[in-house]
N, C-alpha and C. Protein backbone atom coordinates (compact mmCIF):
# COMPACT_ATOMS: atom_id res chain seq x y z
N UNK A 1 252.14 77.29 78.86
CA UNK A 1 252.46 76.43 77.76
C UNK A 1 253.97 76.27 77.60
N UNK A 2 254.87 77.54 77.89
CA UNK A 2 256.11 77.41 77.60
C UNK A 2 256.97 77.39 78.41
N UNK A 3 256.66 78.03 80.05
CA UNK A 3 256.74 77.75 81.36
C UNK A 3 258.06 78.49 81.33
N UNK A 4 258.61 79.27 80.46
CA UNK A 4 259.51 80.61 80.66
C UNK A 4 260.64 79.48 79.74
N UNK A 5 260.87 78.74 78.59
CA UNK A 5 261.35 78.11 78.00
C UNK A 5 261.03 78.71 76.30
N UNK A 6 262.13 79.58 75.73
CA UNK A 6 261.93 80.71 74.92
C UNK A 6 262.18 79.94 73.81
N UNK A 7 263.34 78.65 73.72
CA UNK A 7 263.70 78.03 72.63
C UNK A 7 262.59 77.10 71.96
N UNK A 8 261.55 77.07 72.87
CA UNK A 8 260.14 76.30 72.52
C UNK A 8 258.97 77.25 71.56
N UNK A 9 259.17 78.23 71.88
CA UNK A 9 259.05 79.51 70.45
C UNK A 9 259.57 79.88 69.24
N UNK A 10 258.62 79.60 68.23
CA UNK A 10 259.43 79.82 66.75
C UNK A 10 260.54 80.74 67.16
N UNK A 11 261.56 80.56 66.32
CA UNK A 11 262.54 81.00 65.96
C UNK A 11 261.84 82.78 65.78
N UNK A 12 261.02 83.21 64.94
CA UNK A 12 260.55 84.06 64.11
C UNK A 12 259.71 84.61 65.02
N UNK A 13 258.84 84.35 66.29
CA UNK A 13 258.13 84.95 67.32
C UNK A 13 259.23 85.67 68.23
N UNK A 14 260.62 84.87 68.15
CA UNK A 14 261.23 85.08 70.05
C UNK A 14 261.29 86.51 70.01
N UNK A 15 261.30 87.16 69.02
CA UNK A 15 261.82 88.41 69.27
C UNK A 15 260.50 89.72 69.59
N UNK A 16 259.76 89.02 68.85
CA UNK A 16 258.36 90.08 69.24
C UNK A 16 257.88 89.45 70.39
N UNK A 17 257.86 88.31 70.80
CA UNK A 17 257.14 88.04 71.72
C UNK A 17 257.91 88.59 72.95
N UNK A 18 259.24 88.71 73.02
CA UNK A 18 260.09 89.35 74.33
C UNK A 18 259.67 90.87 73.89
N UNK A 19 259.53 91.33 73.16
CA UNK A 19 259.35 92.70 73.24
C UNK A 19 257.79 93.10 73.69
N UNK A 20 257.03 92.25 73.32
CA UNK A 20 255.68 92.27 74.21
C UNK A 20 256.15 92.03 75.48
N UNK A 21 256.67 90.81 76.15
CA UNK A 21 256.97 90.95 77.39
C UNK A 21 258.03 91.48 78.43
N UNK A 22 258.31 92.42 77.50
CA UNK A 22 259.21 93.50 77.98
C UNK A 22 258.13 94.55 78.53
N UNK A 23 257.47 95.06 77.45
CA UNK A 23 256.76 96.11 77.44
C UNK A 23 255.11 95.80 78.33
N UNK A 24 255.14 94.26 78.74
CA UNK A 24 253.86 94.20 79.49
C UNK A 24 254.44 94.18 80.82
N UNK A 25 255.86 94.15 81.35
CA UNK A 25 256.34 94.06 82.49
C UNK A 25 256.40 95.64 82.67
N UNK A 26 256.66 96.38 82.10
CA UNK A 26 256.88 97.59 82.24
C UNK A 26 255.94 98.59 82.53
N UNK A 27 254.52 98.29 81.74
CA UNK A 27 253.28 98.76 81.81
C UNK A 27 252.96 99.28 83.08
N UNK A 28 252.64 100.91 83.61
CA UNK A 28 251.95 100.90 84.53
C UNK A 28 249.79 101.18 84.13
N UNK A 29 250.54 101.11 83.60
CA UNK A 29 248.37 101.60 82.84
C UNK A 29 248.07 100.53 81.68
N UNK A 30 246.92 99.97 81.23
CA UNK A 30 247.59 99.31 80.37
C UNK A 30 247.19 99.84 79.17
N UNK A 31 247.18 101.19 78.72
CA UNK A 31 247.00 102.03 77.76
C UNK A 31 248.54 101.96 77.34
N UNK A 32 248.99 101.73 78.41
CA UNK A 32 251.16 101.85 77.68
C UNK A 32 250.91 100.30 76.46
N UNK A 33 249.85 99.20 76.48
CA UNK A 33 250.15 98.16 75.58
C UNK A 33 249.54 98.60 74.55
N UNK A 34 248.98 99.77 74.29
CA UNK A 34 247.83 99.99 72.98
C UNK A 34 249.40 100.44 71.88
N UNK A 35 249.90 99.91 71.59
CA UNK A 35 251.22 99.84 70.24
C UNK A 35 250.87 99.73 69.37
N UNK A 36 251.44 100.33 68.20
CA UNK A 36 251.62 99.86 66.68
C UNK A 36 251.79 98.68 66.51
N UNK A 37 251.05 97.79 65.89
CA UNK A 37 251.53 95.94 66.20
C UNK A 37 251.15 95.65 66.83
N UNK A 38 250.84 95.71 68.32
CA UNK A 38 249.97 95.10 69.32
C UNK A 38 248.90 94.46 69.28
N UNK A 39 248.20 95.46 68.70
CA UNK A 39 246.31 95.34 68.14
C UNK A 39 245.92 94.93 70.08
N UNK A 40 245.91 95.81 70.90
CA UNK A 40 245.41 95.42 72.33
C UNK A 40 244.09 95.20 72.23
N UNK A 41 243.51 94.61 72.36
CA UNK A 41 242.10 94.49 73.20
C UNK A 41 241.68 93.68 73.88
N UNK A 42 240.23 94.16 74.50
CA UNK A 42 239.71 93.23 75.67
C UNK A 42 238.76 92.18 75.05
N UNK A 43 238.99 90.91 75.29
CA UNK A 43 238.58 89.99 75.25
C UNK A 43 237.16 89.75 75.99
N UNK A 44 236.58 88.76 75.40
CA UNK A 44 235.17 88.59 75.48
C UNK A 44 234.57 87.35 76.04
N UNK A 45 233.09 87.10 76.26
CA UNK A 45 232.78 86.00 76.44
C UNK A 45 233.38 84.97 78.19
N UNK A 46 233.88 84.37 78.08
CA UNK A 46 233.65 84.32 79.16
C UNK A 46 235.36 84.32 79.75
N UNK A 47 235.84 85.12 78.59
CA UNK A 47 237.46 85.70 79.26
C UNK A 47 237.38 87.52 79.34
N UNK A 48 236.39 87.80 80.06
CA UNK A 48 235.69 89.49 79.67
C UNK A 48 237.20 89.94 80.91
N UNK A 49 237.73 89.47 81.48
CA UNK A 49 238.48 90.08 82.85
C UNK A 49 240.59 89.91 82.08
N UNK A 50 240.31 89.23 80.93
CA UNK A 50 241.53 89.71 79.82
C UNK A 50 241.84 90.02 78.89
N UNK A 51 243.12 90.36 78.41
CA UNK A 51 243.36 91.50 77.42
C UNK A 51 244.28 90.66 76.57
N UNK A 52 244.47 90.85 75.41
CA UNK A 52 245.24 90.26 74.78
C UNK A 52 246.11 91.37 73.06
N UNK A 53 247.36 90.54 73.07
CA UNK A 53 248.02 91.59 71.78
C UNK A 53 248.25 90.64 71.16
N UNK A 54 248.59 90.62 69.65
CA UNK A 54 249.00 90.01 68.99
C UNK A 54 250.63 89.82 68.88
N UNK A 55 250.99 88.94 68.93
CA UNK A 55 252.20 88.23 68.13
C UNK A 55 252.35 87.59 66.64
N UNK A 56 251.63 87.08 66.14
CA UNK A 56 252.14 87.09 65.03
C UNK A 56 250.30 85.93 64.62
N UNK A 57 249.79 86.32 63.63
CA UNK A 57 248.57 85.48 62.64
C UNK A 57 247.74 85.40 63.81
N UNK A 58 248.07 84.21 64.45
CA UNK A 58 246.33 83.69 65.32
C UNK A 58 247.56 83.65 67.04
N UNK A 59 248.81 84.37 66.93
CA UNK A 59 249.35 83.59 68.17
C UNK A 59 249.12 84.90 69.05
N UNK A 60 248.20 84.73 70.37
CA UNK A 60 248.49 86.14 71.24
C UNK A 60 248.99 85.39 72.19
N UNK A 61 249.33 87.05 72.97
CA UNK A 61 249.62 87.05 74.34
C UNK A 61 248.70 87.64 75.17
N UNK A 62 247.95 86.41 76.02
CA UNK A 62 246.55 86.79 76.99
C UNK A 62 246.87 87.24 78.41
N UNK A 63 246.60 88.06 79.24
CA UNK A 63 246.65 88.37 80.05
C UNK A 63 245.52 89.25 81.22
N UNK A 64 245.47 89.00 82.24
CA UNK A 64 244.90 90.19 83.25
C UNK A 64 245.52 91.07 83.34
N UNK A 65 245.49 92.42 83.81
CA UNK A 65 245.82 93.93 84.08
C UNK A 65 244.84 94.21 85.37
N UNK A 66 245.86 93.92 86.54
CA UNK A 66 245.26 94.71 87.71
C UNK A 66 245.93 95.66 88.30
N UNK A 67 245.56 96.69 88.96
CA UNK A 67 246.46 97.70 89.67
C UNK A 67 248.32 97.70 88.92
N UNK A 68 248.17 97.79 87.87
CA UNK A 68 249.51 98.43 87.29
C UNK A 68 250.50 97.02 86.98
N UNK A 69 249.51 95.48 87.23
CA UNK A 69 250.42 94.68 86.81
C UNK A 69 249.90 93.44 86.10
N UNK A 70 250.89 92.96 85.16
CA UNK A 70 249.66 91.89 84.80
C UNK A 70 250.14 90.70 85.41
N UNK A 71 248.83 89.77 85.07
CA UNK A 71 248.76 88.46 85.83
C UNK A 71 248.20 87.52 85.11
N UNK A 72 248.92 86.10 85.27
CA UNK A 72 247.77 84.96 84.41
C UNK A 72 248.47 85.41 82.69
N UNK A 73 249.98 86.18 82.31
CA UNK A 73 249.89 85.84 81.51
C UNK A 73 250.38 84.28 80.57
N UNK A 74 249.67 83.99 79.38
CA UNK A 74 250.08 83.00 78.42
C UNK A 74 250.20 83.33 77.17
N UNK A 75 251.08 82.51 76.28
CA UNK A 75 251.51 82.70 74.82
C UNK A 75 250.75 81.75 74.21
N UNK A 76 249.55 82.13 73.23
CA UNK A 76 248.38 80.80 73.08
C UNK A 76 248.16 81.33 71.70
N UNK A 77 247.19 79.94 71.05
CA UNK A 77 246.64 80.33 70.02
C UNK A 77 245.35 80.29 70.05
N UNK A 78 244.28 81.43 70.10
CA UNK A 78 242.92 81.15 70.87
C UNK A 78 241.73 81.28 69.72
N UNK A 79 242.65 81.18 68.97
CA UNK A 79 241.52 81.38 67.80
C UNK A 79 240.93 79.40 67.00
């Protein structure tokens, strides 16, 4: 959606949302994303193969977690 274009993110997200993707680049397990604030979990239905944290009301950050890296992530509102 934002195609690595940060100024296209509220003003009021840029900063949690880089600190999620700080901390999802860094991840070797993805028990390192279960944070205070995060709210990690696995997603359902017919996205059962991603994980997602919160950023801020309805905005996550969705992603795969394979072998120590993630993949396929996006900054969405999936609710």
């Amino acid at each position: 959606m934002f195609q690595g274009q940060p100024k296209l993110i509220e003003a009021s997200l840029r900063r949690k949302v880089e600190n999620i993707l700080f901390t999802l680049s860094a991840a070797a397990e993805i028990e390192a994303m279960d944070l205070p604030g995060f709210h990690l979990h696995a997603l359902t239905g017919k996205q059962t193969d991603r994980w997602s944290v919160r950023a801020d009301k309805n905005w996550r950050i969705t992603f795969r977690f394979e072998d120590g890296h993630a993949y396929d992530v996006d900054f969405e509102d999936y609710h």
